[in-house]
C-alpha atoms as a PDB file:
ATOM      1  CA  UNK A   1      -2.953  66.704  47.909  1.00  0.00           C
ATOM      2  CA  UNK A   2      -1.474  66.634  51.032  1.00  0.00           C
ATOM      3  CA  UNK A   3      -2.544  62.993  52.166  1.00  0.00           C
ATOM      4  CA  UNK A   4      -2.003  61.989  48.868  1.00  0.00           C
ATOM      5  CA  UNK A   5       2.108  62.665  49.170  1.00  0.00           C
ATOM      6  CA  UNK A   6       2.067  61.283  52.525  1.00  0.00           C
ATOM      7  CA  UNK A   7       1.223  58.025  51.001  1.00  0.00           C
ATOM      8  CA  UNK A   8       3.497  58.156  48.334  1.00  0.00           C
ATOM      9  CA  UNK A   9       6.518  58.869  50.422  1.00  0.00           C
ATOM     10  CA  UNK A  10       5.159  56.594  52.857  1.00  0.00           C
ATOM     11  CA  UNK A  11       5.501  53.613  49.576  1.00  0.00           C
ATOM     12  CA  UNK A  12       9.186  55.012  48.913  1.00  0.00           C
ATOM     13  CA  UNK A  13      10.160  55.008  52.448  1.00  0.00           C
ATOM     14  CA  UNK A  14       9.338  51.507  53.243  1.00  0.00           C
ATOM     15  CA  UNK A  15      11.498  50.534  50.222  1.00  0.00           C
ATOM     16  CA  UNK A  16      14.122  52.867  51.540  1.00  0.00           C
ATOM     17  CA  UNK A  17      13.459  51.154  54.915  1.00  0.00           C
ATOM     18  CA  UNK A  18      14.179  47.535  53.080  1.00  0.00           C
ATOM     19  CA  UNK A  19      17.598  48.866  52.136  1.00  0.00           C
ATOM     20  CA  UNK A  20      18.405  50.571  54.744  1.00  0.00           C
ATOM     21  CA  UNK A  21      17.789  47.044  56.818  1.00  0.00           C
ATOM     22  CA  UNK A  22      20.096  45.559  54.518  1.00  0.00           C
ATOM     23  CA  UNK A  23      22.912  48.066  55.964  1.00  0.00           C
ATOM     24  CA  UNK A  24      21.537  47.504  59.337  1.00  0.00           C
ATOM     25  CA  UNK A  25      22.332  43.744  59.101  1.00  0.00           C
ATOM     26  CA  UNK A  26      25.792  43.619  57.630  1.00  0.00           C
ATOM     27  CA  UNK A  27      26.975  46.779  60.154  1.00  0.00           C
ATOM     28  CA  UNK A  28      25.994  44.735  62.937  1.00  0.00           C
ATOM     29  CA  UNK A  29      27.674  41.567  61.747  1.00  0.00           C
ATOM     30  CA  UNK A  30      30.397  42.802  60.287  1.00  0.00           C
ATOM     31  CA  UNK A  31      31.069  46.222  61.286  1.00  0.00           C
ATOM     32  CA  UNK A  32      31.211  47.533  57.618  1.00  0.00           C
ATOM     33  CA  UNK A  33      29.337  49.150  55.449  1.00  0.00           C
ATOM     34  CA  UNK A  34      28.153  47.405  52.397  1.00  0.00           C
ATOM     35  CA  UNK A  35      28.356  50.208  49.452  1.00  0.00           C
ATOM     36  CA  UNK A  36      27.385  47.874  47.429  1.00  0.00           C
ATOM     37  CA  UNK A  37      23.798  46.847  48.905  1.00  0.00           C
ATOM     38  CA  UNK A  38      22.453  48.866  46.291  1.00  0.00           C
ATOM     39  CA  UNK A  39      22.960  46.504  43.190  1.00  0.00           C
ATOM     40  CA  UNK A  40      20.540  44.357  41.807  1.00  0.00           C
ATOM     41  CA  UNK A  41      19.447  42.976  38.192  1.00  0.00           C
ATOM     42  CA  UNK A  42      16.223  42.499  36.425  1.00  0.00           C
ATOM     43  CA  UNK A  43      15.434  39.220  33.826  1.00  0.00           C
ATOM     44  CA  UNK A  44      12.477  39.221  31.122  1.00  0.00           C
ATOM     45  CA  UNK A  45      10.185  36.979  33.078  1.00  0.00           C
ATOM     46  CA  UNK A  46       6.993  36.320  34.555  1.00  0.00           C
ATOM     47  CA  UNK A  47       6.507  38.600  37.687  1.00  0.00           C
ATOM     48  CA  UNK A  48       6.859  35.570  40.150  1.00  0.00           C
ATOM     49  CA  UNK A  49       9.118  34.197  38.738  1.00  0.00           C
ATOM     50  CA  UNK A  50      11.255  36.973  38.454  1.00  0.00           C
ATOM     51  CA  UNK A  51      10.619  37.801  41.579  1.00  0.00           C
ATOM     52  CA  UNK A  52      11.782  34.537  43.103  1.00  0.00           C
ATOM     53  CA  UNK A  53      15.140  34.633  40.816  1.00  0.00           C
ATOM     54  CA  UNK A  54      15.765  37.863  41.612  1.00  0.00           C
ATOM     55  CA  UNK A  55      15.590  37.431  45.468  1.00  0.00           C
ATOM     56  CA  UNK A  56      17.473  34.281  45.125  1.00  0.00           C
ATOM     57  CA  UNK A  57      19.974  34.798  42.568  1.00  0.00           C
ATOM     58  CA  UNK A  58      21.350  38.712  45.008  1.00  0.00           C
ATOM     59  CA  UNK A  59      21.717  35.931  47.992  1.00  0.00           C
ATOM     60  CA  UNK A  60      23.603  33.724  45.836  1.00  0.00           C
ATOM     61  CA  UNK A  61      25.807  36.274  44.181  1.00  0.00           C
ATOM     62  CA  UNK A  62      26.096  38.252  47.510  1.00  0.00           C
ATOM     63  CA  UNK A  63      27.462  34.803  49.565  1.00  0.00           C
ATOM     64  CA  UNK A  64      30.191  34.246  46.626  1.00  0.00           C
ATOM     65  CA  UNK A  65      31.038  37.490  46.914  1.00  0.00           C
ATOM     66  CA  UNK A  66      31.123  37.586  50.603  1.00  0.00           C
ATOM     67  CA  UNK A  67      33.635  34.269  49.809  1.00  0.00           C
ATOM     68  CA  UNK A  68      35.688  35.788  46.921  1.00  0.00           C
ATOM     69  CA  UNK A  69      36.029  39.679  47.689  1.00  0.00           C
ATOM     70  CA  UNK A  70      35.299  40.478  51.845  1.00  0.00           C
ATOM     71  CA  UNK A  71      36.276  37.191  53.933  1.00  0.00           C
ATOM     72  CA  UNK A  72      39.703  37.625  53.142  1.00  0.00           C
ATOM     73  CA  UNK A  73      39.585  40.297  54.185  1.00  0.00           C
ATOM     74  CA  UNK A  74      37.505  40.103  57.336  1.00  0.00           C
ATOM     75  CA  UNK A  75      40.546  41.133  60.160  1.00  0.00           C
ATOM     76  CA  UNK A  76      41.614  43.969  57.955  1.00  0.00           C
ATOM     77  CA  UNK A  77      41.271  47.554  59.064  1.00  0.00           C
ATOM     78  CA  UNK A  78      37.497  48.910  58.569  1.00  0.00           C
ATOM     79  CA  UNK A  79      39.156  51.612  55.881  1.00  0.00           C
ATOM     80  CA  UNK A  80      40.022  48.795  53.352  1.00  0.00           C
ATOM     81  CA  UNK A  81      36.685  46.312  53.961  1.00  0.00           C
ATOM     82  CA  UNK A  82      34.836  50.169  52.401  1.00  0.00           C
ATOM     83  CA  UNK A  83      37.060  50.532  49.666  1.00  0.00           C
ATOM     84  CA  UNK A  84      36.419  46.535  48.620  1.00  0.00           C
ATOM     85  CA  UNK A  85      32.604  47.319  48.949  1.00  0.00           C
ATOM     86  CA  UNK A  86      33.164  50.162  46.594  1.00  0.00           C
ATOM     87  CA  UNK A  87      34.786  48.208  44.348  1.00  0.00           C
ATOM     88  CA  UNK A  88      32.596  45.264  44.578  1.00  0.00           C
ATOM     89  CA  UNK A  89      29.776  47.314  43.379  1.00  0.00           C
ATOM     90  CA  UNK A  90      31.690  49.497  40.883  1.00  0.00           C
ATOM     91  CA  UNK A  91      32.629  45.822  39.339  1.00  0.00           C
ATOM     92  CA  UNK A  92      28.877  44.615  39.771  1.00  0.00           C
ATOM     93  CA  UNK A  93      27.236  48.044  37.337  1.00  0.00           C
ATOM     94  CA  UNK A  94      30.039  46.979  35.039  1.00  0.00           C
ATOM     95  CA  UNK A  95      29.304  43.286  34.280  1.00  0.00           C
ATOM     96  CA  UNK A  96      25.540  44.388  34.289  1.00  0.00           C
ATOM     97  CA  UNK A  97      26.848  46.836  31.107  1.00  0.00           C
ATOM     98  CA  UNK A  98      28.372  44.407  29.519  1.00  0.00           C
ATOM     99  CA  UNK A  99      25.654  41.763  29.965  1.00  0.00           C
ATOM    100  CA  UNK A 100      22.420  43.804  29.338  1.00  0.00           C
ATOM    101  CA  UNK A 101      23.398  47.045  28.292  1.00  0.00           C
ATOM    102  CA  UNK A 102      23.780  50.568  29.344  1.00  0.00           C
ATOM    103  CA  UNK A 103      20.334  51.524  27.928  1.00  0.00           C
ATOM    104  CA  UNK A 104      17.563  51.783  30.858  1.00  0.00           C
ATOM    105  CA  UNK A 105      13.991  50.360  30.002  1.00  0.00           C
ATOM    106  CA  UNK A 106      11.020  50.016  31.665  1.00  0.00           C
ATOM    107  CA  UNK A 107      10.244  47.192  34.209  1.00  0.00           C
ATOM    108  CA  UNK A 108       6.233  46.359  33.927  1.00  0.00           C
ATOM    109  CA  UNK A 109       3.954  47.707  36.516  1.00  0.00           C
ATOM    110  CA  UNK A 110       2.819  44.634  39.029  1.00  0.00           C
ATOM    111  CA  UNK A 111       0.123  45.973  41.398  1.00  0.00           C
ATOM    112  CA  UNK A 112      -1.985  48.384  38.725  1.00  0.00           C
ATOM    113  CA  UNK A 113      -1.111  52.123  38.735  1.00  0.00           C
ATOM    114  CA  UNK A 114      -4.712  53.265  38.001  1.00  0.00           C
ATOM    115  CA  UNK A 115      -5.285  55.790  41.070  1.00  0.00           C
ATOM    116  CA  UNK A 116      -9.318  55.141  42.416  1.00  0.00           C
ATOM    117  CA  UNK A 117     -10.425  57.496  44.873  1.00  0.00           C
ATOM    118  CA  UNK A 118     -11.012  56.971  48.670  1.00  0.00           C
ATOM    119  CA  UNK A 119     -12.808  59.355  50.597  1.00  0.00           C
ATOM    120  CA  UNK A 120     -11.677  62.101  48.056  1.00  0.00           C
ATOM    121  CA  UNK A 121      -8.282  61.296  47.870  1.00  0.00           C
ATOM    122  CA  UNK A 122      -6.562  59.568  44.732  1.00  0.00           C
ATOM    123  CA  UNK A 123      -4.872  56.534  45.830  1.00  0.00           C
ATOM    124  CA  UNK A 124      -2.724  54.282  43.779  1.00  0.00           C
ATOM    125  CA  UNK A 125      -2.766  50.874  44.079  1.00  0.00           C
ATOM    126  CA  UNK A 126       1.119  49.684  44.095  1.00  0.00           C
ATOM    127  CA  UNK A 127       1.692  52.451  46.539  1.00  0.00           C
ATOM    128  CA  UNK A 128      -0.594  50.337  48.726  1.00  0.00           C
ATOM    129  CA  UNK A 129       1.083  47.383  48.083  1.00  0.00           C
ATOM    130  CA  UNK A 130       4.454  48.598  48.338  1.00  0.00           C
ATOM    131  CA  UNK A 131       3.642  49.785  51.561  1.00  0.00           C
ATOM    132  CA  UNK A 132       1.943  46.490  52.800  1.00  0.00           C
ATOM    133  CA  UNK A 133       4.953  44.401  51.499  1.00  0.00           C
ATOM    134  CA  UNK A 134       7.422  46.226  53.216  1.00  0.00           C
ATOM    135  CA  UNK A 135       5.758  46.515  56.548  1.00  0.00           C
ATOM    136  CA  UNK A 136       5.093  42.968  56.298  1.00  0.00           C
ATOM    137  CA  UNK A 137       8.899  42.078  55.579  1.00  0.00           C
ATOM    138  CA  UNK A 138       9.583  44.099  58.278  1.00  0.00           C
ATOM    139  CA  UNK A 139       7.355  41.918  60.792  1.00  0.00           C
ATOM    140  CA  UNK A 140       8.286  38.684  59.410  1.00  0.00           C
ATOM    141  CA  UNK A 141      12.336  39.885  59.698  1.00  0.00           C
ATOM    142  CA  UNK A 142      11.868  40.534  63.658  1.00  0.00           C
ATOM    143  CA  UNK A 143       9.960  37.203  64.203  1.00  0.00           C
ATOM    144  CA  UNK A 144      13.250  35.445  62.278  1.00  0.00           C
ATOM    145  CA  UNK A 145      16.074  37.255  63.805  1.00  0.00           C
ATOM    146  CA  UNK A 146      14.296  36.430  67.188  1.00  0.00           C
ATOM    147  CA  UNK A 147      12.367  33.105  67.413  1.00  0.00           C
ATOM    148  CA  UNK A 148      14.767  31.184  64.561  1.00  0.00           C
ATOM    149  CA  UNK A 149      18.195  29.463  65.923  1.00  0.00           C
ATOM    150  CA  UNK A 150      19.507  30.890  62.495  1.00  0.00           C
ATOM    151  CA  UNK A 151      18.357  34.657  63.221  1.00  0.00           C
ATOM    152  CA  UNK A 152      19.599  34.470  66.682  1.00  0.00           C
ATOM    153  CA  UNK A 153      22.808  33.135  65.891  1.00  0.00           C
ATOM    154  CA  UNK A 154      22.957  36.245  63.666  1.00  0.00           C
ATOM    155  CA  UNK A 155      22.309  38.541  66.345  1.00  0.00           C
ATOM    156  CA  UNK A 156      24.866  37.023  69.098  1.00  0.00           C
ATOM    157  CA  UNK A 157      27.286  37.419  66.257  1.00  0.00           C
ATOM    158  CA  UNK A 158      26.235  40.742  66.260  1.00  0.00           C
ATOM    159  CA  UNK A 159      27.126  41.577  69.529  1.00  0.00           C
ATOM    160  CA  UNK A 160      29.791  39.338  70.341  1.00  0.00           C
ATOM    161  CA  UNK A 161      31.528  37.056  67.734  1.00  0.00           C
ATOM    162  CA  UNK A 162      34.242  35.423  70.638  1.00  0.00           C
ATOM    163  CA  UNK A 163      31.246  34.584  72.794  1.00  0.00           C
ATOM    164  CA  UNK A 164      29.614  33.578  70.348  1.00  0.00           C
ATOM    165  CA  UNK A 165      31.922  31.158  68.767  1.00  0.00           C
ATOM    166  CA  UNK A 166      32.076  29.571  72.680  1.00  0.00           C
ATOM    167  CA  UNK A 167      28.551  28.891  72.394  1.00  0.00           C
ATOM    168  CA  UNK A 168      29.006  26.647  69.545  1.00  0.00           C
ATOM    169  CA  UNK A 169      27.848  29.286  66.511  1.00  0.00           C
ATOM    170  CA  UNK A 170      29.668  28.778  63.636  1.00  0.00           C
ATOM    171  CA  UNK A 171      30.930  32.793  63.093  1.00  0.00           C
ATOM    172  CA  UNK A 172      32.290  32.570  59.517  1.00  0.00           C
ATOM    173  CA  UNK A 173      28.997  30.898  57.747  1.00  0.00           C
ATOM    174  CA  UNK A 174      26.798  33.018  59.820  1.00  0.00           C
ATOM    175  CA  UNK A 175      28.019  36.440  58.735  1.00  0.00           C
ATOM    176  CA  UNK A 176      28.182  34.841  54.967  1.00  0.00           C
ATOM    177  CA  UNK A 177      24.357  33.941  55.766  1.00  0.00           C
ATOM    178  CA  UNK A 178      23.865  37.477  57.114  1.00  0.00           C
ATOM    179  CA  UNK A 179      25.934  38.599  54.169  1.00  0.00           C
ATOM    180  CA  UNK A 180      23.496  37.093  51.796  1.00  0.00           C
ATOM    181  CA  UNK A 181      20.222  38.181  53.747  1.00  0.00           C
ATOM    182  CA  UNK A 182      20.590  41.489  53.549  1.00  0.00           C
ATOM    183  CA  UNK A 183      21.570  41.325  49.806  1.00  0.00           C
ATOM    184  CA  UNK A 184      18.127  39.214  49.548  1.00  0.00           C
ATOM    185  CA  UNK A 185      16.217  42.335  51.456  1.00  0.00           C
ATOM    186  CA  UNK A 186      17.640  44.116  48.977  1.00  0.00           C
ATOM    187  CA  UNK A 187      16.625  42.238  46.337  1.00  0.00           C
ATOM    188  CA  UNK A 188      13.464  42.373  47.811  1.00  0.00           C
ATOM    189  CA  UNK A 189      13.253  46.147  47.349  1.00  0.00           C
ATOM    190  CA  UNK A 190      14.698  46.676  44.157  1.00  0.00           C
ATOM    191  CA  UNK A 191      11.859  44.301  42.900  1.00  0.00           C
ATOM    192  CA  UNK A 192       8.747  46.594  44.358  1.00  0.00           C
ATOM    193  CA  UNK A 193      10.757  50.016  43.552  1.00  0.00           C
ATOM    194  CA  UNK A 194      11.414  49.021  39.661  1.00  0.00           C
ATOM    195  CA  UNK A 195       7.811  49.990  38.426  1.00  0.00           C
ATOM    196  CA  UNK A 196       8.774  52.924  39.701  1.00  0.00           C
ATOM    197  CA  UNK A 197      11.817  54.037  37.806  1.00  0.00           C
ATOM    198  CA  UNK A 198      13.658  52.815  34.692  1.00  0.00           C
ATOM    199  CA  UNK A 199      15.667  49.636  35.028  1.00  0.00           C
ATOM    200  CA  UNK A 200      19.292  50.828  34.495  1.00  0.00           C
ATOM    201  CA  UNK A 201      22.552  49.696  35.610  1.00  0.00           C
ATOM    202  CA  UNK A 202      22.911  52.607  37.840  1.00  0.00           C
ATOM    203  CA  UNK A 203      20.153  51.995  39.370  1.00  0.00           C
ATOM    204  CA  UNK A 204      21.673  51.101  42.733  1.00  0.00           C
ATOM    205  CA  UNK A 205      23.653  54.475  42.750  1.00  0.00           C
ATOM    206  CA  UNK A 206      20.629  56.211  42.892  1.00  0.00           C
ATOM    207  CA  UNK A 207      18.597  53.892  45.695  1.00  0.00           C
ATOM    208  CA  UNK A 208      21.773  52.632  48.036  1.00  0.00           C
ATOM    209  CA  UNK A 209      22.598  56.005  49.111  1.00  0.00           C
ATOM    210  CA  UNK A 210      18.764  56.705  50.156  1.00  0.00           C
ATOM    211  CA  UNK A 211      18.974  53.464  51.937  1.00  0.00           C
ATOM    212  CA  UNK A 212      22.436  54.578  53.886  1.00  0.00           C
ATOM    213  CA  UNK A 213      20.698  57.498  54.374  1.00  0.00           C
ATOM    214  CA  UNK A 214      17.795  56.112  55.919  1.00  0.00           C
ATOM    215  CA  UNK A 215      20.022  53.496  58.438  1.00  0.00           C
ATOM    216  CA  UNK A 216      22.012  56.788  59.456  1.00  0.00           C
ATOM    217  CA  UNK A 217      19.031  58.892  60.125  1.00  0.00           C
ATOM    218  CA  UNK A 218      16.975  56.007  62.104  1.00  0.00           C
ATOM    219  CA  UNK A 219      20.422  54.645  64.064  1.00  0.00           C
ATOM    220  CA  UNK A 220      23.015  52.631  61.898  1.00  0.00           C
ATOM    221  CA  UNK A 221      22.169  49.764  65.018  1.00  0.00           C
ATOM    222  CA  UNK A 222      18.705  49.421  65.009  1.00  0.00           C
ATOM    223  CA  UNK A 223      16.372  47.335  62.574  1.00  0.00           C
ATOM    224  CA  UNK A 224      13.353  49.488  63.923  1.00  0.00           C
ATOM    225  CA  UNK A 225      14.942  52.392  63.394  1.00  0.00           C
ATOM    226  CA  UNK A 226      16.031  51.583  59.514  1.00  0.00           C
ATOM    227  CA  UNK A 227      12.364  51.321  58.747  1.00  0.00           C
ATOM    228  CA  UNK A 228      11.007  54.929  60.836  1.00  0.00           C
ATOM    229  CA  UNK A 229      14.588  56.542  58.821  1.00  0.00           C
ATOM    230  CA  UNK A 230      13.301  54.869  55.605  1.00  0.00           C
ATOM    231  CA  UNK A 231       9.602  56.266  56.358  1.00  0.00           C
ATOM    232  CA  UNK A 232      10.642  59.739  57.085  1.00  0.00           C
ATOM    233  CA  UNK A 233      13.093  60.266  54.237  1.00  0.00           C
ATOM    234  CA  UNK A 234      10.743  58.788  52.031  1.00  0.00           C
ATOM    235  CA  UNK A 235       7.591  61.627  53.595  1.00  0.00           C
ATOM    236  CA  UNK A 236      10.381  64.680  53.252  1.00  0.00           C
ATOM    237  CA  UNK A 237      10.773  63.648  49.651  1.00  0.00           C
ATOM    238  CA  UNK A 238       7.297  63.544  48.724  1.00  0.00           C
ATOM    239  CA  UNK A 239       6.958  66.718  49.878  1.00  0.00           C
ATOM    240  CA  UNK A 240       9.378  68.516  48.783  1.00  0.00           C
ATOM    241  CA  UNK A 241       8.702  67.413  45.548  1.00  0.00           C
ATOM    242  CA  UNK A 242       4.892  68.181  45.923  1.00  0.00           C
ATOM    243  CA  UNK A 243       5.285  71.855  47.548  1.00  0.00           C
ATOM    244  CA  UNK A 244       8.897  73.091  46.490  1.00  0.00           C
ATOM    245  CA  UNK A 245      10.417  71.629  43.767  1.00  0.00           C
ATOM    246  CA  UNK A 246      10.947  67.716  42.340  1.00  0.00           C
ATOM    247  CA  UNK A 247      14.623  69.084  41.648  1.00  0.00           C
ATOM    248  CA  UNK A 248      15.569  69.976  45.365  1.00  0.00           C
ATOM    249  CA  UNK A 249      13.458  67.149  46.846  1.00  0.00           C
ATOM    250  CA  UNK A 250      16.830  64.997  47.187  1.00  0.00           C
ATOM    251  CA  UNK A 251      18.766  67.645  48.910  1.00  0.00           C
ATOM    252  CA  UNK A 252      16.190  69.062  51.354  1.00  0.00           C
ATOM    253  CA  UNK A 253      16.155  65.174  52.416  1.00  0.00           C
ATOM    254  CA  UNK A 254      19.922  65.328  52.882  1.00  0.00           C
ATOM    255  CA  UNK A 255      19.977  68.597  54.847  1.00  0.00           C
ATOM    256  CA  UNK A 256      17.313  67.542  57.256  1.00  0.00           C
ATOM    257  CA  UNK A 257      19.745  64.174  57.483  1.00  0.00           C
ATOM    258  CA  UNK A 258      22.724  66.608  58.332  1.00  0.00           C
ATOM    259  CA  UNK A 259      20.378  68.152  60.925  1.00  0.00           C
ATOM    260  CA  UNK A 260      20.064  65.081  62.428  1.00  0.00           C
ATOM    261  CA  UNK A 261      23.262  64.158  62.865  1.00  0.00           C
ATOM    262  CA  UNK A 262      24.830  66.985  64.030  1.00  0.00           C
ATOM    263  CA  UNK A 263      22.521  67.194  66.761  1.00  0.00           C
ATOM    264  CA  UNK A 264      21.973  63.589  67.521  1.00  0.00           C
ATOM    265  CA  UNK A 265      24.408  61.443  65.387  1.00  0.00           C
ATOM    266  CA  UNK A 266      23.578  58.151  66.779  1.00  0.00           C
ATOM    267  CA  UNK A 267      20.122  58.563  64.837  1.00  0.00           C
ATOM    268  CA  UNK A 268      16.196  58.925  65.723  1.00  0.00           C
ATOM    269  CA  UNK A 269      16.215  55.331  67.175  1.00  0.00           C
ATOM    270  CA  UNK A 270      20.314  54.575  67.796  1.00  0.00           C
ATOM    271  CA  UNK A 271      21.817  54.028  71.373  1.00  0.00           C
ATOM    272  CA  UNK A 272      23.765  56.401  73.141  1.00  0.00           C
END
C-alpha cells in the first residue's frame, strides 16, 4: 500500500515538477510570475497528434500573448505584469467556454491503466510512464538550457539582460522564446495529467497552483529544485489521501508548504 502511493505521487509530482519548471523559466527571465501557466486545451484527435498540436499550438498562443498582453508591459512595476497574468488566464478559461463548453469529459487513457503486479505490489502502467516522461523532459531541458546557443542565451538573460544585450543576445525575442517554452512544458504536462482527471476549462485552476506550489517549495530559482518540489508535493498528496483523508490531501500539502517557507523561504533547493 505504502509503495504503491509512493509511486503514484511520485507520477503526479513529476507533472507538478513540469509546471512548476514552467514558473521556474519565466521568473528567471522575466521576473514575474505567470498565473496563467496553468491553461491548456484538448482537440478530438489521435494521441500523437494531439499531442504534437497541443505542445505546439500553448507555444504559439503563449508567444502572441507574450506580444499582445505582457511586452508592453515589460518595464512596468512587477504588481501590474501579476494582475495581466491573471487576467490573461481568466480571458484564456473564458474563450475555452465559449469554444468547447463548460461541460468536462473524459480525455482517453494513453499508456493502459490496467495495474499488473511487481513483486507484490500493484503498479499501473501510465504512472510509469508519466514518471519516465517527466524525468526524461527534465534531462533533455538541462542539456538545452546548457549546451544550445538558444538555451544559454536564455539563461544569461536570466541573470543579466544589460550584459546580455552587450554580448550580442537579442533580449526581447529571447524572453518571448522563453515565454513560449515554458507554456510548451506546460503543455507538455497537461497532456500526461489529462487521463487523469476530466478535461474541463478549469482545469488549469486546479493544476497551476500545485505547480506554483511546487517552484516555491523547491526554490522559485532553481530548475532542479522545481522537479524535487514537484516530487515531494506530489508524495505528501498521495499520502494523505491514502492514510488520512482524499478531502484534506490538498491542504496537508499546503501546510507542509507554509512550513517550509516560514522556516526557509528561499525553498528546499533556492539560494540564500
Amino acid at each position: 500500500m505504502l509503495i504503491q502511493q509512493i509511486i503514484q505521487g511520485l507520477a503526479i509530482g513529476s507533472v507538478y515538477g513540469l509546471i512548476a519548471l514552467g514558473y521556474v523559466l519565466i521568473w528567471n527571465t522575466w521576473g514575474v510570475l505567470n498565473f496563467a501557466q496553468g491553461e491548456t486545451v484538448w482537440l478530438d484527435l489521435p494521441f500523437i497528434v494531439a499531442f504534437i498540436l497541443a505542445v505546439v499550438s500553448c507555444m504559439v498562443a503563449a508567444y502572441i500573448i507574450e506580444r499582445l498582453s505582457y511586452r508592453p508591459i515589460i518595464n512596468k512595476q512587477s504588481t501590474i505584469r501579476v494582475i495581466a497574468t491573471i487576467g490573461v488566464g481568466i480571458f484564456v478559461r473564458n474563450l475555452y467556454r465559449f469554444i468547447f463548453g463548460a461541460d468536462p469529459f473524459p480525455f482517453p487513457t494513453i499508456f493502459g491503466d490496467e495495474p499488473f503486479l511487481l513483486g507484490g505490489v500493484k503498479i499501473v502502467p501510465q504512472n510509469l510512464w508519466i514518471m519516465g516522461i517527466g524525468f526524461g523532459l527534465v534531462l533533455l531541458l538541462n542539456f538545452f538550457l546548457t549546451r544550445t546557443y538558444i538555451g544559454k542565451a536564455m539563461r544569461a538573460t536570466s541573470q543579466d539582460r544589460e550584459a546580455a544585450a552587450l554580448m550580442g543576445i537579442n533580449v526581447k525575442q529571447t524572453m518571448s522564446l522563453t515565454f513560449a517554452f515554458a507554456c510548451g512544458i506546460g503543455g507538455i504536462a497537461g497532456v500526461l495529467i489529462a487521463p487523469l482527471y476530466f478535461v474541463m476549462a478549469d482545469m488549469g485552476v486546479t493544476m497551476g497552483p500545485k505547480g506554483f506550489s511546487a517552484a516555491l517549495l523547491g526554490g522559485i530559482e532553481s530548475m532542479s529544485g522545481a522537479m524535487v518540489g514537484g516530487l515531494i508535493l506530489g508524495v505528501i498528496e498521495a499520502l494523505a489521501a491514502g492514510y488520512i483523508s482524499s478531502a484534506y490531501q490538498s491542504a496537508i500539502a499546503f501546510v507542509i508548504l507554509i512550513i517550509v517557507l516560514i522556516f526557509k523561504p528561499t525553498g528546499i533547493m533556492g539560494k540564500k
